[in-house]
Protein backbone atom coordinates (compact mmCIF):
# COMPACT_ATOMS: atom_id res chain seq x y z
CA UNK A 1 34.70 4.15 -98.25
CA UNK A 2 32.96 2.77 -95.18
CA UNK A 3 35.89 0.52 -93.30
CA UNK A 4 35.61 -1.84 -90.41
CA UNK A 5 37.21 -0.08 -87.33
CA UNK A 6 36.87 3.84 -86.59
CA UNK A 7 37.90 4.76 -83.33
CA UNK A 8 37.22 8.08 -81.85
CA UNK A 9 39.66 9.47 -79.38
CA UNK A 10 39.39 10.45 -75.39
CA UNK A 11 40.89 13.37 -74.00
CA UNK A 12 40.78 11.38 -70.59
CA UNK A 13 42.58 8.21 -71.51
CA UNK A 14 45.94 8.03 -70.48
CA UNK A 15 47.91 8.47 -74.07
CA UNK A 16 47.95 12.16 -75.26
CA UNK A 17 45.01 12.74 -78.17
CA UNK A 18 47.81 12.88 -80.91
CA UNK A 19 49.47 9.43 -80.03
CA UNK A 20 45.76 7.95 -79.73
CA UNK A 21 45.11 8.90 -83.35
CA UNK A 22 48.76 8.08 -84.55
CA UNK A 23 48.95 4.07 -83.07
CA UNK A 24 45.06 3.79 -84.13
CA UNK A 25 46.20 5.00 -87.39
CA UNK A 26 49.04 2.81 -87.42
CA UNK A 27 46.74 -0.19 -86.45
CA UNK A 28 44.43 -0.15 -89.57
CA UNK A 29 41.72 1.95 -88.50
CA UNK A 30 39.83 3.63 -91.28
CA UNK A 31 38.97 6.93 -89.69
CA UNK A 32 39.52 8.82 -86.70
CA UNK A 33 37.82 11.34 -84.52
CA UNK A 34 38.55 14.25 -82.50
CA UNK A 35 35.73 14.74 -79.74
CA UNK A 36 36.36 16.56 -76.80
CA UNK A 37 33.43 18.54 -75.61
CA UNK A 38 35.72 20.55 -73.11
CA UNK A 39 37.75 22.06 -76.05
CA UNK A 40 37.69 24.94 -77.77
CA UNK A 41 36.88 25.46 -81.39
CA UNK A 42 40.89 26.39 -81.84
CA UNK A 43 42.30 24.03 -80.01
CA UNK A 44 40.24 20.93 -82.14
CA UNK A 45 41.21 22.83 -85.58
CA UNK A 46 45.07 22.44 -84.09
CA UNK A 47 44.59 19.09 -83.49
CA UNK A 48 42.29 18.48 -86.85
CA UNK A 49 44.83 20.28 -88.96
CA UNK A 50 47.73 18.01 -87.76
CA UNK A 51 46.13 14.44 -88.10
CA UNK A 52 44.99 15.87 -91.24
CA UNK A 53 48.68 16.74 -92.48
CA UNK A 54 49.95 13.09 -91.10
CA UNK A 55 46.91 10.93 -92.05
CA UNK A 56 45.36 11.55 -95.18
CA UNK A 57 48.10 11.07 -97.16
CA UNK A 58 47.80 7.35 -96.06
CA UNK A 59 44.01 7.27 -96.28
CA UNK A 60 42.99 7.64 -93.16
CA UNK A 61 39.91 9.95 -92.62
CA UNK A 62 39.98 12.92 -90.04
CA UNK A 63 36.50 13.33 -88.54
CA UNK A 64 35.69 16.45 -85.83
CA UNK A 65 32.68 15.86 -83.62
CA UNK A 66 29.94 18.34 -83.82
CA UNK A 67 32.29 21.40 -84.59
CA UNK A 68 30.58 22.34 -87.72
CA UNK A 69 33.11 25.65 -88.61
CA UNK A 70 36.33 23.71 -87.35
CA UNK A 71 35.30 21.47 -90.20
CA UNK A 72 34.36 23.91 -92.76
CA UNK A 73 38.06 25.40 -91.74
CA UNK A 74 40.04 23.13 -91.63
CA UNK A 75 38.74 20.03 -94.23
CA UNK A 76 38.03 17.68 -92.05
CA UNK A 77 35.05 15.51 -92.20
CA UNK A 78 32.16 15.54 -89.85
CA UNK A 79 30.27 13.68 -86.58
CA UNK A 80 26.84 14.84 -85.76
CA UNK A 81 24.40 13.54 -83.29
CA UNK A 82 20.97 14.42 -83.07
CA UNK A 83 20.79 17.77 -81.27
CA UNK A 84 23.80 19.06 -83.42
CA UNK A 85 21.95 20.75 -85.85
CA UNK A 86 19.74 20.28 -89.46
CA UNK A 87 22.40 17.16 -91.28
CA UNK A 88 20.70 19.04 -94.39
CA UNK A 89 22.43 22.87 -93.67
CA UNK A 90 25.12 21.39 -92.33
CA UNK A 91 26.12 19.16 -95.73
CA UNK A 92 26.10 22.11 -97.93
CA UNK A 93 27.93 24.05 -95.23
CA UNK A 94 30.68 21.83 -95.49
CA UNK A 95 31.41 21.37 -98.66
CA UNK A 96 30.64 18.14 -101.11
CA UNK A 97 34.43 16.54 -100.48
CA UNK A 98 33.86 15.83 -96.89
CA UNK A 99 32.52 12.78 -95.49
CA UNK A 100 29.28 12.99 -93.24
CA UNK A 101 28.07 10.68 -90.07
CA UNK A 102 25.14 10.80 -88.03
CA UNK A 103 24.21 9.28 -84.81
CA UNK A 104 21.14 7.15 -84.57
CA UNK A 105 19.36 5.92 -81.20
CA UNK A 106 16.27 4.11 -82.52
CA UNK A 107 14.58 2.87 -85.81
CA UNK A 108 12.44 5.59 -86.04
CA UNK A 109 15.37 8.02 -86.34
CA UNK A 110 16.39 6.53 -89.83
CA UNK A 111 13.26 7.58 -91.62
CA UNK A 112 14.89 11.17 -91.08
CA UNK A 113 18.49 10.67 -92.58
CA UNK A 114 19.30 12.88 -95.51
CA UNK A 115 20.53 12.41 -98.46
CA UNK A 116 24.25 13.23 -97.77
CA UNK A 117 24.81 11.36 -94.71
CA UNK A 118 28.17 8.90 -95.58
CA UNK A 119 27.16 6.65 -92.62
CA UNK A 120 25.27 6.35 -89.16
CA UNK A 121 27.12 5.71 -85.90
CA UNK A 122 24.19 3.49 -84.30
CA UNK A 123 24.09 2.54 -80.74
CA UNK A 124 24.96 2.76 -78.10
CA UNK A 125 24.68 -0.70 -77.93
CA UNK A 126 25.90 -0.59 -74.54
CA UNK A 127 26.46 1.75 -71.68
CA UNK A 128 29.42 3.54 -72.01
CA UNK A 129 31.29 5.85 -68.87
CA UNK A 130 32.94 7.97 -72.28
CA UNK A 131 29.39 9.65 -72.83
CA UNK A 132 27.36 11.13 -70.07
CA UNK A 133 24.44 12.20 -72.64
CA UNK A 134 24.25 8.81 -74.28
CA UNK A 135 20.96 7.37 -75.03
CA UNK A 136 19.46 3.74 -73.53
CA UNK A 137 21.43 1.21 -75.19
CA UNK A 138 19.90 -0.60 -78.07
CA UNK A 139 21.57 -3.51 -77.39
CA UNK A 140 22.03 -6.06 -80.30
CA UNK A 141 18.73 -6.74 -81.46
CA UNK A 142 18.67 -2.79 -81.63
CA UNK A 143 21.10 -2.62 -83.80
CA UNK A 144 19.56 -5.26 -86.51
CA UNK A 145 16.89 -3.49 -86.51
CA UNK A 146 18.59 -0.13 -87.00
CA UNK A 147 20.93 -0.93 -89.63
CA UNK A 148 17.57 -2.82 -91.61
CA UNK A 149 15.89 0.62 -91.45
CA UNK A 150 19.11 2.51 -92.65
CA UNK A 151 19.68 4.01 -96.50
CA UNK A 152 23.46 4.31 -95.58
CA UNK A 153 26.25 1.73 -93.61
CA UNK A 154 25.88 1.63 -90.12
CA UNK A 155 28.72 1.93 -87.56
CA UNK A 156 28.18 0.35 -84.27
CA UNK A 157 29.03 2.33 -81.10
CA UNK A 158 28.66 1.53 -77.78
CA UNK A 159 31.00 -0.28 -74.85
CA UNK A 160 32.15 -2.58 -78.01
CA UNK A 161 35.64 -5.17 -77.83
CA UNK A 162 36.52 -7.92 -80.18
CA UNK A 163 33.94 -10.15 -78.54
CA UNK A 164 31.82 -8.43 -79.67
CA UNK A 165 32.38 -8.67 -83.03
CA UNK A 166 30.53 -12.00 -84.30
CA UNK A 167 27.41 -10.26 -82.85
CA UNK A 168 27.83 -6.94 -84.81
CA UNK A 169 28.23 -8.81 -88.16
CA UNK A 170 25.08 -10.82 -87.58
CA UNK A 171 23.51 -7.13 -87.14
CA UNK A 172 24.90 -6.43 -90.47
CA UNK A 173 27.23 -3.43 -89.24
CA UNK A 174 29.53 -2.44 -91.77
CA UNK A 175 32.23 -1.86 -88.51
CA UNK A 176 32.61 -0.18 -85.30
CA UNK A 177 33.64 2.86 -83.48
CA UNK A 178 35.46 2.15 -80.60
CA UNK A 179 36.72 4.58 -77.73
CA UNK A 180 37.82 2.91 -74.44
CA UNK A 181 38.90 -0.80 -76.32
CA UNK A 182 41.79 1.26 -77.88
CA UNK A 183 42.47 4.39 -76.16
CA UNK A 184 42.91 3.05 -72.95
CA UNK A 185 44.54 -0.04 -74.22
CA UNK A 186 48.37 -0.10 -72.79
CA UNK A 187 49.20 -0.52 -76.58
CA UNK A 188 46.76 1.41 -78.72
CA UNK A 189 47.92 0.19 -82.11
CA UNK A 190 47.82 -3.57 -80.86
CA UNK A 191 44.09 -2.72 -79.65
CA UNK A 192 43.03 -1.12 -83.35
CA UNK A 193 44.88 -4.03 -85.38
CA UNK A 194 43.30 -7.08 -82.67
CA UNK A 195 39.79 -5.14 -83.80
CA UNK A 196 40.88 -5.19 -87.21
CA UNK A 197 42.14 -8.78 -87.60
CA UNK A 198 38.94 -10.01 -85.83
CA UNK A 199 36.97 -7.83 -87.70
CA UNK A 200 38.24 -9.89 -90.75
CA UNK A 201 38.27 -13.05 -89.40
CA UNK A 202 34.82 -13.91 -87.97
């Protein structure tokens, strides 16, 4: 269910939202998410509804970050961090098809996942200019420690490349989310399949 590369999309990258998604798509990345906390709830369920159309035919997972009605509207599956609401409501709210992530920011966090939660986007590992709000990175040792306290597979997120990658393994991450490595990458689909090919490699 869980694969090794998920890369969630920047509305401030240079390639338009749609062609991010398409190329990481394209490159073998196993999901993909919408976030873009400037738009509205309409303009995300346009977007959603599209890469939904295109992707999940071909088994790539359509995640929406935080907008809780976009996906109980439109199917897609769902990103919440920690202010976003009770994980609890918001797994019966959207249905039992749907896949479910949570952010996590320290050990301590994990003793409060619910039953429900498909995975746990933990970091950030390092500071990252794509999120204003982001907590202190945990840096790798962090993350060990994080995904040893977690029921569920944890995604790293954080400032991440392929370098990177040896490192997140010894963690024990079950893969990464990625957001400037590929969407600002002059060839977005070469960036997702580099992550992917080291990513089974090391």
């Amino acid at each position: 269910m869980i694969g090794p590369v998920y890369v969630v999309t920047d509305p401030q990258a240079p390639h338009p939202v749609l062609d991010q998604a398409r190329a990481a798509a394209r490159g073998g990345a196993w999901a993909i998410q919408i976030r873009d906390k400037s738009a509205t709830d309409a303009e995300i369920a346009r977007l959603a509804a599209m890469l939904l159309d295109e992707l999940s035919p071909r088994g790539v997972r359509v995640f929406v970050n935080d907008r809780v009605e976009v996906a109980r509207a439109t199917g897609a599956d769902l990103h919440l961090g920690q202010g976003d609401g009770d994980p609890r409501r918001v797994r019966d709210r959207i249905g039992a098809e749907a896949l479910l992530g949570l952010s996590i920011e320290t050990v301590a966090q994990c003793a409060r996942i619910p039953d429900g939660v498909a995975y746990i986007g933990a970091g950030p590992i390092r500071a990252t200019p794509t999120k204003s709000d982001a907590a202190a990175p945990v840096g790798m040792d962090g993350l060990a420690r994080i995904v040893a306290a977690s029921p569920v597979p944890a995604l790293a997120i954080g400032g991440l490349s392929e370098g990177d990658i040896p490192g997140l393994k010894a963690a024990g991450a079950a893969g990464m989310a990625v957001v400037t490595f590929v969407t600002r990458a002059p060839d977005p689909e070469a960036a997702t399949r580099t992550l992917l090919t080291g990513w089974r490699e090391a």
